[in-house]
Protein backbone atom coordinates (compact mmCIF):
# COMPACT_ATOMS: atom_id res chain seq x y z
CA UNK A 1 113.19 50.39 57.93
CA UNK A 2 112.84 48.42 60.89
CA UNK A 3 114.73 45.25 61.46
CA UNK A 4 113.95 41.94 63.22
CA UNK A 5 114.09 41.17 66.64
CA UNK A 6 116.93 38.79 66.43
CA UNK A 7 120.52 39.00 65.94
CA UNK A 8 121.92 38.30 62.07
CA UNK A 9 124.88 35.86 61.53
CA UNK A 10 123.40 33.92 64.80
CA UNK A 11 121.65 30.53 64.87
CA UNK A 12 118.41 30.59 67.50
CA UNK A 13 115.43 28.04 67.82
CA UNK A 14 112.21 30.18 67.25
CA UNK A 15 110.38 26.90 69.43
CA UNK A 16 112.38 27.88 72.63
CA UNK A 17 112.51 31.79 72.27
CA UNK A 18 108.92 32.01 70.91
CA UNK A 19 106.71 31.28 74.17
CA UNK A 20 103.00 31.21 74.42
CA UNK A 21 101.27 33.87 76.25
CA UNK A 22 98.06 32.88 78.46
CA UNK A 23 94.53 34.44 76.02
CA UNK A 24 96.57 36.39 73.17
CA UNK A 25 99.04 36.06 69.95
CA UNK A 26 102.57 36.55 70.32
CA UNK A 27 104.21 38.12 67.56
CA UNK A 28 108.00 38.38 67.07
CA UNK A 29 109.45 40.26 63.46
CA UNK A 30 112.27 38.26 62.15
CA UNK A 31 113.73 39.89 59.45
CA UNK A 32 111.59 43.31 57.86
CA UNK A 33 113.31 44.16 54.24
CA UNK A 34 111.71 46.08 51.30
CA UNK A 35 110.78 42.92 49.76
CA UNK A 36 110.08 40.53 52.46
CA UNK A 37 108.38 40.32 55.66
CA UNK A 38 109.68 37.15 58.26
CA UNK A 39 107.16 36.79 61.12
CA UNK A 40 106.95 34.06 63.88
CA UNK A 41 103.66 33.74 65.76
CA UNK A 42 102.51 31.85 69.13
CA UNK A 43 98.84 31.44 69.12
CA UNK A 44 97.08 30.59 72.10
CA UNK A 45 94.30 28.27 72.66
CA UNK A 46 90.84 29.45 71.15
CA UNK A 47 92.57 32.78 69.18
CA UNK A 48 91.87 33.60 65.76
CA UNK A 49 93.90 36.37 63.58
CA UNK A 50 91.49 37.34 60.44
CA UNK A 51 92.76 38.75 57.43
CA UNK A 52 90.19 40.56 54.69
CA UNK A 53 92.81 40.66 51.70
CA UNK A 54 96.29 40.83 51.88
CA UNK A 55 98.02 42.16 48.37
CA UNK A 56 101.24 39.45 48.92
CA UNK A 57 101.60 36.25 48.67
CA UNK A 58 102.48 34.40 52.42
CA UNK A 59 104.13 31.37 53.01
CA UNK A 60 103.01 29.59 56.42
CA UNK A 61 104.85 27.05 58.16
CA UNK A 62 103.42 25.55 61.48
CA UNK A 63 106.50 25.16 63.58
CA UNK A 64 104.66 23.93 66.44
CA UNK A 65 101.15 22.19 67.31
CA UNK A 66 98.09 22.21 65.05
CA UNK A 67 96.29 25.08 63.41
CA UNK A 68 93.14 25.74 61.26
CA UNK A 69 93.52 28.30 58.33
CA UNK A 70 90.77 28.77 56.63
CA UNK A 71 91.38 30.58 52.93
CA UNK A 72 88.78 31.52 50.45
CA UNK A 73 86.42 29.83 52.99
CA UNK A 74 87.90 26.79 52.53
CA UNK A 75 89.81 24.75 56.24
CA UNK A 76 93.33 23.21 56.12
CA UNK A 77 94.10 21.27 59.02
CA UNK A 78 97.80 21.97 59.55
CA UNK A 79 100.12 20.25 61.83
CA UNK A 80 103.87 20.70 62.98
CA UNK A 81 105.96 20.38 59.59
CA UNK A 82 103.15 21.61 57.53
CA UNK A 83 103.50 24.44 54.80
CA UNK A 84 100.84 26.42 52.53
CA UNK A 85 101.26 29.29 50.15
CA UNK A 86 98.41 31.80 50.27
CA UNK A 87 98.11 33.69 47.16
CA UNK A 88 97.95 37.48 47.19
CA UNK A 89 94.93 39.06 47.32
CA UNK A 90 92.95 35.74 48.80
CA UNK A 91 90.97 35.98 52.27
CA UNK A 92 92.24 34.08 54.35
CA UNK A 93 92.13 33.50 58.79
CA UNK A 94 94.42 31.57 60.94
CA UNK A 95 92.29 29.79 64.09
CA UNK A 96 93.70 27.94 67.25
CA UNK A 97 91.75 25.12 68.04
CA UNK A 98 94.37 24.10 69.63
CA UNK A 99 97.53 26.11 70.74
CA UNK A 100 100.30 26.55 67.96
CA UNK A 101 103.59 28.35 66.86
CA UNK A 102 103.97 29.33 62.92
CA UNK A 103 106.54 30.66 60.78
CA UNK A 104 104.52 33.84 58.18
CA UNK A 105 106.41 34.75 55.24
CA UNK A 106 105.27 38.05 53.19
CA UNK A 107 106.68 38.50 49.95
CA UNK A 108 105.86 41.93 48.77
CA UNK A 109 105.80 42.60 45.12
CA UNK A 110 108.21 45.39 43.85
């Protein structure tokens, strides 16, 4: 099993380490258990990560900037502070129309 990027036991602030990179989506694993997935994401201007289906439930929290996610077809405008839970098995896609940094939990079921 793979573990995260960063150090346990150690306090870090994902909105210095986790830096924008010019036309692309930064991705940097936090914590990867059996159960639970911890992802922190940098999205630049005008990028859009599409998901068909995922079979987990994911718990999103902008850390940084605004973001569009659009789930079940349906936009949320999110801004810094903002949370959502997207249900397992829903469609869902996250778009920058504007650059932002977000927090992606996945919560596998056992």
């Amino acid at each position: 099993m793979e573990k995260g990027e960063f150090e346990e036991s150690k306090t870090f602030n994902l909105t210095d380490i986790l830096e924008f990179n010019s036309n692309s989506i930064v991705v940097k694993n936090i914590s990867v258990q059996n159960s639970c997935i911890i992802q922190a994401f940098a999205f630049d201007f005008g990028k859009v990560l599409s998901h068909n289906e995922s079979p987990f439930v994911r718990f999103i929290h902008i850390i940084e900037g605004r973001a569009e996610v659009v789930i079940n077809g349906n936009s949320t405008f999110m801004r810094r502070g903002d949370s959502i839970i997207i249900p397992a098995s829903t469609p869902c896609s996250f778009e920058a129309n504007h650059k932002f940094k977000m927090l992606c939990a996945t919560i596998k079921n056992e």
